[in-house]
Protein backbone atom coordinates (compact mmCIF):
# COMPACT_ATOMS: atom_id res chain seq x y z
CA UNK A 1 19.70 -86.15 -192.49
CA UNK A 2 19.28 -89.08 -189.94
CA UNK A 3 22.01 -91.87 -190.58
CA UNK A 4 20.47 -95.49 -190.98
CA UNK A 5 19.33 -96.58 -187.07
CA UNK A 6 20.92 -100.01 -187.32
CA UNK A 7 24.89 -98.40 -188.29
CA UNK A 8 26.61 -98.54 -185.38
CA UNK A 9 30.26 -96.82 -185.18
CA UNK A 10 32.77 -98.35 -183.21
CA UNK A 11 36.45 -98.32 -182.31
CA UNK A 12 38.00 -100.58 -185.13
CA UNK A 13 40.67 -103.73 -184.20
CA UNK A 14 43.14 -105.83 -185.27
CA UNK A 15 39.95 -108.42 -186.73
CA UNK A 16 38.89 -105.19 -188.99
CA UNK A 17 42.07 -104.63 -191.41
CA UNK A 18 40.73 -106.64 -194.00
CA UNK A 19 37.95 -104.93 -194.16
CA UNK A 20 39.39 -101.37 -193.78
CA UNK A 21 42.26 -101.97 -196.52
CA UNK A 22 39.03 -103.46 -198.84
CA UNK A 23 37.46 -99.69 -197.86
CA UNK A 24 40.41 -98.01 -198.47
CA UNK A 25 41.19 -99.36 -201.84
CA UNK A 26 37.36 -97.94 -202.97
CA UNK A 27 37.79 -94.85 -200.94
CA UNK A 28 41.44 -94.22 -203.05
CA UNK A 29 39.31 -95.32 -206.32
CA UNK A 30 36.93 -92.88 -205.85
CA UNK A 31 39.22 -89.84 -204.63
CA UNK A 32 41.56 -90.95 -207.27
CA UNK A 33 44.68 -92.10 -205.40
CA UNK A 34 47.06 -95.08 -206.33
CA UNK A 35 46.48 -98.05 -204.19
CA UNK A 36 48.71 -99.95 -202.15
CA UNK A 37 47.31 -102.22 -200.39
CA UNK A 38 50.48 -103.19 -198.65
CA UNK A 39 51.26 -100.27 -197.79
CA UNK A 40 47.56 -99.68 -196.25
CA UNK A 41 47.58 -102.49 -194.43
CA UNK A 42 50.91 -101.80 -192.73
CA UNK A 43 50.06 -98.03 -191.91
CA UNK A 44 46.58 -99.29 -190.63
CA UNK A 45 48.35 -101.96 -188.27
CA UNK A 46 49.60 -99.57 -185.44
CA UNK A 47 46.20 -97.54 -185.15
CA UNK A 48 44.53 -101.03 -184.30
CA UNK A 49 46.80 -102.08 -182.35
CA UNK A 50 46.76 -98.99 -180.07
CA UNK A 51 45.74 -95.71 -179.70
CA UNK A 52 49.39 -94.14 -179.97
CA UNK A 53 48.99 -92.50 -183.50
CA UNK A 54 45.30 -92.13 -183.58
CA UNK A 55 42.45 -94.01 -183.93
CA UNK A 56 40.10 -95.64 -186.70
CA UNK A 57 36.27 -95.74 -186.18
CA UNK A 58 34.38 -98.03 -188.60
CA UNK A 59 30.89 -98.87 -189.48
CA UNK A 60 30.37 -102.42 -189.71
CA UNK A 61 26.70 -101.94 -192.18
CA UNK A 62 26.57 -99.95 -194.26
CA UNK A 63 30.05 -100.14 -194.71
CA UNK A 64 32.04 -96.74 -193.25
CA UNK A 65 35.07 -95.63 -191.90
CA UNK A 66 36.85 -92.28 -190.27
CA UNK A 67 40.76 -92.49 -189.51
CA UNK A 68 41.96 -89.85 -186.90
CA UNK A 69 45.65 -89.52 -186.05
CA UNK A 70 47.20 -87.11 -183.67
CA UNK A 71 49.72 -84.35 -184.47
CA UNK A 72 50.94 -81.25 -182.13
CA UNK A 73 51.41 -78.03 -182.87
CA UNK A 74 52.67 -74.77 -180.78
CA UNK A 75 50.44 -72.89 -182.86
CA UNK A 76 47.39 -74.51 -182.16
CA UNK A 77 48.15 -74.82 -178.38
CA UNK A 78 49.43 -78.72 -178.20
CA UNK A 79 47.87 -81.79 -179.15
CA UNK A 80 45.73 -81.94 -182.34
CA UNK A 81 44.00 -84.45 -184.89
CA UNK A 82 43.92 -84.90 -189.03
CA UNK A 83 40.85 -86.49 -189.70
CA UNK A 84 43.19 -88.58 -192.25
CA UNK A 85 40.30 -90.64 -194.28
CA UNK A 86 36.45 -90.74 -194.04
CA UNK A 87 34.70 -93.19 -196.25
CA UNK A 88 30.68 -94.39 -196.83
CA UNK A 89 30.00 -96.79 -199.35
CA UNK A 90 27.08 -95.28 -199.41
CA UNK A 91 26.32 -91.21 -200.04
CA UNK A 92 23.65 -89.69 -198.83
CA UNK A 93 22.68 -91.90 -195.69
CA UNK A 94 24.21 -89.63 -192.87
CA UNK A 95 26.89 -91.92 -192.19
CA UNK A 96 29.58 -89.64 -193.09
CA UNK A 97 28.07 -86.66 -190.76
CA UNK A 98 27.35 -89.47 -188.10
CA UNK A 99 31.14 -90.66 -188.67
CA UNK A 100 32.06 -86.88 -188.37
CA UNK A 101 30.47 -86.48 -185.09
CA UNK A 102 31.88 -89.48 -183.66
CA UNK A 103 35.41 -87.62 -184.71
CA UNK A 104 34.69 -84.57 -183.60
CA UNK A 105 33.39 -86.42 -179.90
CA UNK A 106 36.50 -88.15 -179.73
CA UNK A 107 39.02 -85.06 -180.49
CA UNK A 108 37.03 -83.36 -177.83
CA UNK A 109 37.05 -86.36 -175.17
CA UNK A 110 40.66 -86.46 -175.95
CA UNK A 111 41.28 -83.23 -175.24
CA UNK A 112 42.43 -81.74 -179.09
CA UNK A 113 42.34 -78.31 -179.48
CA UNK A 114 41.61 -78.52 -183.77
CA UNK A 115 41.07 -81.03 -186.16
CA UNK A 116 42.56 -80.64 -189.76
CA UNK A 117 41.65 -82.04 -192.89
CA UNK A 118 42.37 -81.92 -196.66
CA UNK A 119 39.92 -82.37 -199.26
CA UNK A 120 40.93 -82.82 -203.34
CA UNK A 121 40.38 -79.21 -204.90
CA UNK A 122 37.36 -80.55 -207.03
CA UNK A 123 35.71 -81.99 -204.10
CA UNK A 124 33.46 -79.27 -203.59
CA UNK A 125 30.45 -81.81 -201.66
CA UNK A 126 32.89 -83.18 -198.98
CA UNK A 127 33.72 -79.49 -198.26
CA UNK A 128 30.21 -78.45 -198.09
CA UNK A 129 29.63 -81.68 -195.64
CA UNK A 130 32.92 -81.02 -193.87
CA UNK A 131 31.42 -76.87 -193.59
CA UNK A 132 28.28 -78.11 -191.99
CA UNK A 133 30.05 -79.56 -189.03
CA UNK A 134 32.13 -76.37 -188.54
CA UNK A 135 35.06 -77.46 -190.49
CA UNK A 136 36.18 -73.73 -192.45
CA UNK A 137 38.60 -73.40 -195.35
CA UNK A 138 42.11 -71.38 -193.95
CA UNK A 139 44.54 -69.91 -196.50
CA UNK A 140 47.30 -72.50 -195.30
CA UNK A 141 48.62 -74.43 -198.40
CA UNK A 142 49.96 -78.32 -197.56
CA UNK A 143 52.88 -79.24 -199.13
CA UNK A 144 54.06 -82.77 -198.85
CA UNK A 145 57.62 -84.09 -199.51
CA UNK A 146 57.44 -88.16 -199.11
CA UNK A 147 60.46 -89.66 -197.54
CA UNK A 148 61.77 -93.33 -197.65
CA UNK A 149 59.08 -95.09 -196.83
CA UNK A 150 56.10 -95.77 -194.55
CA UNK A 151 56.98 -96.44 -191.28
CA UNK A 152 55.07 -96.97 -188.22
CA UNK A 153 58.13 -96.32 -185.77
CA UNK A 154 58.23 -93.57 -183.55
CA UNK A 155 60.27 -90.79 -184.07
């Protein structure tokens, strides 16, 4: 599938958080999260600002994004990335494969040794998208237990 020739990805900034909390309110509409838009805007703030937790990539038209954040692990040899969010307001165009590869080029430019994601159990066409860029399912379980709050402050 060839993505449209006139998308161009590129590094999101501070100008784009408008836009990206507008994509991530229909990205949490269609995976079926709550939205806080608040809480979206503050937690994109430090990624444009910097590339300290990660980065965001965005397609300007059609309109697409990819968040990538950095994590490190002894297991997986030291520095890794969550591919956190990937969005395409429209299916079917290549855009999320193209976003993908743009990912994927960054983790390895970067010097990651993995990339994790998560998809919703019923999500079975973002897994079969995620398995044709060598993403495979592990037997790992996540488990999440939220704290007080966001916070973009390092540790």
């Amino acid at each position: 599938m060839t993505p449209n020739p006139g998308a161009a990805i590129r590094r999101a900034d501070t100008g784009d958080v408008d836009r990206l909390v507008e994509h991530h309110r229909e990205y949490s509409v269609h995976d079926g999260h709550e939205v806080d838009e608040a809480a979206a805007r503050a937690a994109f703030g430090p990624l444009l600002d910097d590339d300290t937790y990660g980065v965001v990539l965005i397609v300007d038209e059609p309109a697409a994004y990819a968040v990538l954040t950095w994590g490190w692990s002894i297991e997986g040899g030291g520095l890794e990335g969550v591919l956190d969010e990937i969005y395409a307001r429209e299916r079917g165009r290549g855009l999320g494969s193209a976003l993908i590869d743009a990912v994927l080029g960054e983790a390895t430019d970067r010097g990651l040794s993995r990339v994790f994601l998560e998809t919703e159990a019923p999500n079975g066409r973002a897994r079969r998208l995620y398995a044709r860029h060598g993403f495979v399912e592990e037997s790992s379980i996540w488990m999440t237990r939220p704290l007080a709050g966001p916070s973009s402050a390092p540790i």
